[in-house]
N, C-alpha and C. Protein backbone atom coordinates (compact mmCIF):
# COMPACT_ATOMS: atom_id res chain seq x y z
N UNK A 1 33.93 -57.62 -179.09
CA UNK A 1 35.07 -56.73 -179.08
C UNK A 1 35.85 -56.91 -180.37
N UNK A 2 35.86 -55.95 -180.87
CA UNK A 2 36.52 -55.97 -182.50
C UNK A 2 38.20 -55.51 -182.28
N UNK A 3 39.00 -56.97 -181.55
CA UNK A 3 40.37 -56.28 -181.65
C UNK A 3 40.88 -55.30 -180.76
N UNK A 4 40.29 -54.83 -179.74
CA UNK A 4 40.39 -53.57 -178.94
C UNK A 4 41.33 -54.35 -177.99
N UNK A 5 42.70 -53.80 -177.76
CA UNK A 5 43.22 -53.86 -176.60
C UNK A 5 43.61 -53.01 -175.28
N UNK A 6 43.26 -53.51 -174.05
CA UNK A 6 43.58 -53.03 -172.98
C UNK A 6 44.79 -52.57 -172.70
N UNK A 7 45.58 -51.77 -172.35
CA UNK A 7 46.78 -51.80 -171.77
C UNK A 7 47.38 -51.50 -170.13
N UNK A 8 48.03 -52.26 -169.63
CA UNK A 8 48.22 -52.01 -167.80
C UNK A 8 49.22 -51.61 -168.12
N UNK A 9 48.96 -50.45 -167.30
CA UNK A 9 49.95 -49.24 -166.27
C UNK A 9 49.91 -49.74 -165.02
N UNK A 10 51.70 -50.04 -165.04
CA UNK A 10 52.13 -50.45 -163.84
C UNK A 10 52.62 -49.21 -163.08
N UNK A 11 52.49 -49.28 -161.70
CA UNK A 11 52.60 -47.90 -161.03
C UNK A 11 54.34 -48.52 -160.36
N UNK A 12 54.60 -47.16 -160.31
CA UNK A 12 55.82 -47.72 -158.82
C UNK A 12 55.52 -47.47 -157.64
N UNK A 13 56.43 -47.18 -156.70
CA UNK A 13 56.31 -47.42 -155.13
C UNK A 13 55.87 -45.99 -155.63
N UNK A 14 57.05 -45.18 -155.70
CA UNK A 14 56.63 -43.68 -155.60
C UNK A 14 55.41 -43.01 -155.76
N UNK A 15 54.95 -43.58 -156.83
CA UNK A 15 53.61 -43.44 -157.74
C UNK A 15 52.54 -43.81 -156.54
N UNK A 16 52.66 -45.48 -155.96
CA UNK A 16 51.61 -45.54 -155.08
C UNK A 16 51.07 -44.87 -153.66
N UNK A 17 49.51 -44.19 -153.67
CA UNK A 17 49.05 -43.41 -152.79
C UNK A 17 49.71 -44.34 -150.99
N UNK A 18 50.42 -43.33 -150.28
CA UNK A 18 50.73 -44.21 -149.15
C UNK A 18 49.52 -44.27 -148.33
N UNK A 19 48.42 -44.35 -148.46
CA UNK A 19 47.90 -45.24 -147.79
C UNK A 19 47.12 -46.17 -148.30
N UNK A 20 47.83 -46.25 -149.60
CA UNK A 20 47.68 -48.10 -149.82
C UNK A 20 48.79 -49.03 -149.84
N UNK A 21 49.94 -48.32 -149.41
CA UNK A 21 51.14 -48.95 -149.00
C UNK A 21 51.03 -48.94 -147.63
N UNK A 22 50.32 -48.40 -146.84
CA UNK A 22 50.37 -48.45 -145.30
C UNK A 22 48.78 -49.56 -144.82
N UNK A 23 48.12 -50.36 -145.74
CA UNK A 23 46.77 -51.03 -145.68
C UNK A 23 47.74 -52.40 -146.34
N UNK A 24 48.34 -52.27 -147.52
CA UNK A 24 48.93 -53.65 -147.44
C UNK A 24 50.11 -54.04 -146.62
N UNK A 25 50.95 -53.17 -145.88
CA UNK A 25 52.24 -53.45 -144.49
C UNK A 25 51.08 -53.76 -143.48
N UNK A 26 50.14 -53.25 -143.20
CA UNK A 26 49.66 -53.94 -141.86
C UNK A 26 48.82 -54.93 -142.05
N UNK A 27 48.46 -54.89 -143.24
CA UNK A 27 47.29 -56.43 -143.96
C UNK A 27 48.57 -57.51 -143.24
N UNK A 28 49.68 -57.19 -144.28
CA UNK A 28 50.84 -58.33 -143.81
C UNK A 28 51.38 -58.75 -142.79
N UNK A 29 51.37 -57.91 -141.93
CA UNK A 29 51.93 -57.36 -140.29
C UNK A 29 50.63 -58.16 -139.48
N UNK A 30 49.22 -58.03 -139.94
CA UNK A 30 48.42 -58.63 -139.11
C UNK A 30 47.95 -60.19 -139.30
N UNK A 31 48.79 -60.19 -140.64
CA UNK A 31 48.49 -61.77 -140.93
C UNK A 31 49.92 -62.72 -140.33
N UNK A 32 50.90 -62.05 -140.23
CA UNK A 32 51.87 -62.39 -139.08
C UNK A 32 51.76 -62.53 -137.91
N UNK A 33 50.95 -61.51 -137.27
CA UNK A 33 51.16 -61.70 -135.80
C UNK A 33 50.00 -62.89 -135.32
N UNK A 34 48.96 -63.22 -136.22
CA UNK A 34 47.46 -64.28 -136.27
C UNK A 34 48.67 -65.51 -136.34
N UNK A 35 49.38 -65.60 -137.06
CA UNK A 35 50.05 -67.27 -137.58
C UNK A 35 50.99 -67.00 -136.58
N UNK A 36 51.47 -65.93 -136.07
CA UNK A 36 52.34 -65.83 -134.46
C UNK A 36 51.51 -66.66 -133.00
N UNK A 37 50.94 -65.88 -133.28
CA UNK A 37 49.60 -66.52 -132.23
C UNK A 37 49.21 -67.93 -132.20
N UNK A 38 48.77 -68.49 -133.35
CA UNK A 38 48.63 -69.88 -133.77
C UNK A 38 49.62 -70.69 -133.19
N UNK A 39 50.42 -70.44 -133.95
CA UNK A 39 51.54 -71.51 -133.71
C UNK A 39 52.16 -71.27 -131.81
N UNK A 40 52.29 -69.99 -131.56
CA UNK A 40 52.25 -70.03 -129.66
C UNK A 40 51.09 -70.94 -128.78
N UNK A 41 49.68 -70.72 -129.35
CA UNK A 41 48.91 -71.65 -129.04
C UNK A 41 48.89 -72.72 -128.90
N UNK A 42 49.40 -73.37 -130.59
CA UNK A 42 49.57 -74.99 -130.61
C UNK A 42 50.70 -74.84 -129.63
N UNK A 43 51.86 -74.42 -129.63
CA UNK A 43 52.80 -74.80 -128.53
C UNK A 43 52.49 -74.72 -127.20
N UNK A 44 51.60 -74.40 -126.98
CA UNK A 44 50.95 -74.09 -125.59
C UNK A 44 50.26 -75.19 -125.21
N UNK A 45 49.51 -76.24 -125.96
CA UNK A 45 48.77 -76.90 -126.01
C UNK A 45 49.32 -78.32 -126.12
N UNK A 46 50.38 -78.57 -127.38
CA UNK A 46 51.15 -79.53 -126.72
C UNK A 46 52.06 -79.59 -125.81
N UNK A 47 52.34 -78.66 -125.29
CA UNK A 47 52.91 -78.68 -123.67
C UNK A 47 52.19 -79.02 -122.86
N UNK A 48 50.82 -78.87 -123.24
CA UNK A 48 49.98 -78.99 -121.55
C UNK A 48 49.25 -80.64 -122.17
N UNK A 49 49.48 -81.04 -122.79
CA UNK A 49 49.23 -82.69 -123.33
C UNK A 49 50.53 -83.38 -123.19
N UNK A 50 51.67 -82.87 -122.82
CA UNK A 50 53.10 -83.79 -122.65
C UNK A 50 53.42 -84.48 -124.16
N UNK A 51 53.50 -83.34 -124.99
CA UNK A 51 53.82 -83.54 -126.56
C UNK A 51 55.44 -83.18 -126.97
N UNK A 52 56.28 -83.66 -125.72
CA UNK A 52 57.26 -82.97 -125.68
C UNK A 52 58.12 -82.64 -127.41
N UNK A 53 58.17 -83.79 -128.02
CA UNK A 53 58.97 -84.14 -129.03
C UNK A 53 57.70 -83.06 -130.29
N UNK A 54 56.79 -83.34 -129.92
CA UNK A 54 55.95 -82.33 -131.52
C UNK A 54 56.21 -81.47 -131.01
N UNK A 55 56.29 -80.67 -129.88
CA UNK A 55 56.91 -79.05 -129.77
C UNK A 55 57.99 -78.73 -129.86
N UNK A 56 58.95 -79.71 -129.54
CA UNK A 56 60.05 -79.46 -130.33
C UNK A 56 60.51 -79.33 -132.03
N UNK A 57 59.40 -80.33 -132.29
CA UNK A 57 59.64 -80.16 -133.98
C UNK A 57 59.07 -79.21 -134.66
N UNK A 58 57.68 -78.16 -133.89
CA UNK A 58 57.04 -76.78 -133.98
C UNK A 58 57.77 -75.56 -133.81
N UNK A 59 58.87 -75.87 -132.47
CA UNK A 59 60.01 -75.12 -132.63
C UNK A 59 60.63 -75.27 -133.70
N UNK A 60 61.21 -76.18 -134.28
CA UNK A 60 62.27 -75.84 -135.28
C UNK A 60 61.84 -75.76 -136.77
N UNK A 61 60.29 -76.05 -136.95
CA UNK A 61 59.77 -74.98 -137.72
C UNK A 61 59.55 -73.72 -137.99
N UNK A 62 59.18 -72.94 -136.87
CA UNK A 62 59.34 -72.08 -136.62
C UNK A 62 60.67 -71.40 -136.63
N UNK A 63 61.94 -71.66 -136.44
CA UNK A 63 62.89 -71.63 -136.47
C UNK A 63 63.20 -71.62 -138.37
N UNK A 64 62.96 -72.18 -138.72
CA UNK A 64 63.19 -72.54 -140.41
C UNK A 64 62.72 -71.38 -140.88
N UNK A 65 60.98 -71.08 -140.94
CA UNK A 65 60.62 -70.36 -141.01
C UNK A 65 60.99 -68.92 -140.64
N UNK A 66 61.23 -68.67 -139.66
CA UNK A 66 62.02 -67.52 -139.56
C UNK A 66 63.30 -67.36 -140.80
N UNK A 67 64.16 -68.08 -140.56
CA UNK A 67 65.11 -68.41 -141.35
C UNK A 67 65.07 -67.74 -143.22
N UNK A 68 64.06 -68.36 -143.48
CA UNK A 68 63.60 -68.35 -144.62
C UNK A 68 63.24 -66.87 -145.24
N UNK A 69 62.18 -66.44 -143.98
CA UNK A 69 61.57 -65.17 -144.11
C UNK A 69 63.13 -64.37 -143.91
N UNK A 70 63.99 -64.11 -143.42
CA UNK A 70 65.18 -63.52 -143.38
C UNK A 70 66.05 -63.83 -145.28
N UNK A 71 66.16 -65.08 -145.38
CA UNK A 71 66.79 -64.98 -146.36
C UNK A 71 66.24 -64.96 -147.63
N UNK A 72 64.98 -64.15 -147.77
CA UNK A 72 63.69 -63.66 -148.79
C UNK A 72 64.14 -62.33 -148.59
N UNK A 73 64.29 -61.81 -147.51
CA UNK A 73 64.48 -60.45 -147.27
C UNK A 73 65.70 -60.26 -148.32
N UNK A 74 66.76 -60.74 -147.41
CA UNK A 74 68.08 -60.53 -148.61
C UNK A 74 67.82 -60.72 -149.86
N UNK A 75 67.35 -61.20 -150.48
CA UNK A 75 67.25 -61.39 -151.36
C UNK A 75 66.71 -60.87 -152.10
N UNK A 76 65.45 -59.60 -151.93
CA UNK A 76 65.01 -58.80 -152.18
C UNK A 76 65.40 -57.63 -152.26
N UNK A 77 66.42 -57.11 -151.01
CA UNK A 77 67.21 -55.99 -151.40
C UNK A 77 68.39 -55.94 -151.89
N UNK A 78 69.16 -57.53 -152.16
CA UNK A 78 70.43 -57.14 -152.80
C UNK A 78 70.14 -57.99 -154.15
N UNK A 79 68.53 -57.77 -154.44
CA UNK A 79 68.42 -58.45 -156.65
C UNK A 79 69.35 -57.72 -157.09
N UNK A 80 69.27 -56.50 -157.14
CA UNK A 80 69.84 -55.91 -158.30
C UNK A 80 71.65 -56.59 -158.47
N UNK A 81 72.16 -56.42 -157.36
CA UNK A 81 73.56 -56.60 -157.23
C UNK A 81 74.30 -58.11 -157.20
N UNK A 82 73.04 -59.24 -156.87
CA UNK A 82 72.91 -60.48 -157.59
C UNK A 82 72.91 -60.74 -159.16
N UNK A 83 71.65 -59.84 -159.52
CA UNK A 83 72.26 -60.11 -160.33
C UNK A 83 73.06 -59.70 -161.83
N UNK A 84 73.56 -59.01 -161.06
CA UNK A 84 75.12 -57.68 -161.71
C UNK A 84 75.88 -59.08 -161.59
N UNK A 85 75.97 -59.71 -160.83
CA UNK A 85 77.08 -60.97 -160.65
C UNK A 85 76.84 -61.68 -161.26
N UNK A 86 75.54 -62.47 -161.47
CA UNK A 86 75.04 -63.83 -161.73
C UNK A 86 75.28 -63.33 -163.60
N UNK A 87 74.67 -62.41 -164.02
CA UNK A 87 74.72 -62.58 -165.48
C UNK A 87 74.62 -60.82 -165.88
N UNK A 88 75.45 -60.71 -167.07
CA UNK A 88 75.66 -59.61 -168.05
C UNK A 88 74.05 -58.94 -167.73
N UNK A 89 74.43 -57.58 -167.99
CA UNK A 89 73.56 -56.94 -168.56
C UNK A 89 72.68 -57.02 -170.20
N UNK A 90 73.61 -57.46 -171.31
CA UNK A 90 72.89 -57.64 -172.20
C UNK A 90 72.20 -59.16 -172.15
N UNK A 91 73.04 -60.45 -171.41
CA UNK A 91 72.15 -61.48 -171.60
C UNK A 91 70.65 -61.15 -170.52
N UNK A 92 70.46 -59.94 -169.56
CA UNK A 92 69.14 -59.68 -168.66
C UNK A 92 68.61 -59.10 -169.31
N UNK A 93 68.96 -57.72 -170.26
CA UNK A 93 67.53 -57.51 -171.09
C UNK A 93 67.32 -58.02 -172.16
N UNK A 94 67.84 -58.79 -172.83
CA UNK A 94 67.05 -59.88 -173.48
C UNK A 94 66.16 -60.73 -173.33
């Protein structure tokens, strides 16, 4: 290759065909409800072994986890207005 460069075109939401926005929400959606399942299982399982204290600490992973996944969310729809606060416009496109 003599020097030849590639260039990527990034698409936006708008741009992308919806049904490849509707194949990666349920890719995600089905890899949630599998690690939903899992973790109900293991809790199912150390209950029926008298694991009282590891299902409690599976609960409050789960619990965290939730947590987390909530405050990813926020955080995703209020970037822009984060960070309007956190720092200038000219020190962000620099």
């Amino acid at each position: 290759m003599s020097g030849a460069t590639t260039k990527v075109y990034e698409r936006s939401l708008e741009e992308t065909p919806t049904w490849a926005v509707a194949v990666v929400c349920f890719v995600l959606l089905a890899i949630s409800i599998v690690v939903e399942h899992i973790i109900h299982y293991i809790g199912h399982w150390l209950k029926k072994k008298n694991k009282g204290a590891l299902y409690e600490a599976l609960e409050k992973v789960k619990g965290e986890l939730m947590l987390l996944g909530f405050i990813s969310l926020l955080l995703t729809v209020l970037q822009e207005l984060i960070s309007g606060i956190c720092i200038s416009r000219e020190a962000a496109t620099s």
